[in-house]
Protein backbone atom coordinates (compact mmCIF):
# COMPACT_ATOMS: atom_id res chain seq x y z
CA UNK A 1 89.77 120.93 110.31
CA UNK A 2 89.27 117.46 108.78
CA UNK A 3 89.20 116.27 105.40
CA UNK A 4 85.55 116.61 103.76
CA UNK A 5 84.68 113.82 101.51
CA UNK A 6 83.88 115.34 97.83
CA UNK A 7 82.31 112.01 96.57
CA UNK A 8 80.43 108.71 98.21
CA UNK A 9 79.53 105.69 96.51
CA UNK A 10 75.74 104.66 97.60
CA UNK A 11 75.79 102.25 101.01
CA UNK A 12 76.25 98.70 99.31
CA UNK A 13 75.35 95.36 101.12
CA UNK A 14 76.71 91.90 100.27
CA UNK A 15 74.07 91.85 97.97
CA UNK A 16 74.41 94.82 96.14
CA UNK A 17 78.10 95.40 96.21
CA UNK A 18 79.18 95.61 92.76
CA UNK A 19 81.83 93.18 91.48
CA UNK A 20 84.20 96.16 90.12
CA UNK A 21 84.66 96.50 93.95
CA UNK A 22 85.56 92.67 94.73
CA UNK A 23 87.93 92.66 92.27
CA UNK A 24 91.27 94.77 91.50
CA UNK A 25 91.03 98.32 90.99
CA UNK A 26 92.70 101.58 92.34
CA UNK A 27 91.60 105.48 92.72
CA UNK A 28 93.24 107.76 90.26
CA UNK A 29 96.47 109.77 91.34
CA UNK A 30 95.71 112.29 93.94
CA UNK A 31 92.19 111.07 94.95
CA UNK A 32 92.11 109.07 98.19
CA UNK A 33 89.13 106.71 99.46
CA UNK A 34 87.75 105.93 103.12
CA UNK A 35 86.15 102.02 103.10
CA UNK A 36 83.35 103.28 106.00
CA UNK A 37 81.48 100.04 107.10
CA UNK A 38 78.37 100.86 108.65
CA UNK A 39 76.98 97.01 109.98
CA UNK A 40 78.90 93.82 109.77
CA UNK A 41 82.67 93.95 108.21
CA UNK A 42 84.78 93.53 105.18
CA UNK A 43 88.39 92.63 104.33
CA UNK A 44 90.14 95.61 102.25
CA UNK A 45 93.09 93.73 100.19
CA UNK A 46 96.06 95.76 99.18
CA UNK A 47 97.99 94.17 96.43
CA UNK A 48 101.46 95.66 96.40
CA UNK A 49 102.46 95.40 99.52
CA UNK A 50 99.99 92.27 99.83
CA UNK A 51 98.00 93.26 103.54
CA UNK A 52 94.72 92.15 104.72
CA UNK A 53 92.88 95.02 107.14
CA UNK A 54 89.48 94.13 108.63
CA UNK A 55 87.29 96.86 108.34
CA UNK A 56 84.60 97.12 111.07
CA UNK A 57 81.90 99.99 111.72
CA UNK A 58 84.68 101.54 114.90
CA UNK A 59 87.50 101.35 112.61
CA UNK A 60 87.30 102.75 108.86
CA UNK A 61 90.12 101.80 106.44
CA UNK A 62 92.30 104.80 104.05
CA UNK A 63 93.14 103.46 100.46
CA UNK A 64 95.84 105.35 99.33
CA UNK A 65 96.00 106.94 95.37
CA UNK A 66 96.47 104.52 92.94
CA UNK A 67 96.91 101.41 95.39
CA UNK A 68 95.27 98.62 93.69
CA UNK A 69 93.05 97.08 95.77
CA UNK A 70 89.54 94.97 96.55
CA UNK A 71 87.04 94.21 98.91
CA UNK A 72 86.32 90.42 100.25
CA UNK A 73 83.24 89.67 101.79
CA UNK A 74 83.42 87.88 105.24
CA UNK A 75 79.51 88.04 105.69
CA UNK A 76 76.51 90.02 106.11
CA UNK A 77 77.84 94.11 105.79
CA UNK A 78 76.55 97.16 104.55
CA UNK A 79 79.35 99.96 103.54
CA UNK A 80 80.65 102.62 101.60
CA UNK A 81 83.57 104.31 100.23
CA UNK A 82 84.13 108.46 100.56
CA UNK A 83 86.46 109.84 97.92
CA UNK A 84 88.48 112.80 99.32
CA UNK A 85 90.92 115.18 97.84
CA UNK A 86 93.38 114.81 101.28
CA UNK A 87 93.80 112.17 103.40
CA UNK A 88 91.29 111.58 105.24
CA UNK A 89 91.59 110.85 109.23
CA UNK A 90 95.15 111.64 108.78
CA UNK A 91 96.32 109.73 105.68
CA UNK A 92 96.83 106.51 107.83
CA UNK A 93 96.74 104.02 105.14
């Protein structure tokens, strides 16, 4: 059975999204997050290892606990994150 989400921010758009989100911040230790886009796409930036992923609708992106991160815009989007207690979608982060 797959990991069920416990928490979900509200859907954001490039509007809305707040700016704790576009700039660095991490889950706490044992919580993991799913970046869902829903239209459009985003650029999830790990710090330590530096990566880039783009994050489209087909292709949802696993933040591991604790790995600082933040969210780029790259245009119009409208997303979430899910807050699990597992990994989610098998822990591929």
């Amino acid at each position: 059975m797959a990991a069920q989400p416990y928490k979900s921010t509200p859907v954001f758009d490039e509007r809305s999204l707040p700016e704790a989100i576009q700039n660095a911040h991490n889950t706490k230790d044992g919580v993991w997050g799913l970046l869902v886009v829903l239209e459009g796409a985003v650029d999830l930036v790990f710090h330590d290892p530096a990566r880039k992923v783009h994050v489209k609708p087909q292709s949802p992106a696993v933040i591991a606990p604790q790995a600082v991160h933040h969210v780029e815009l790259t245009g119009p989007m409208k997303m979430k994150v899910e807050f699990y207690r597992e990994p989610p979608m098998g822990g591929a982060a």
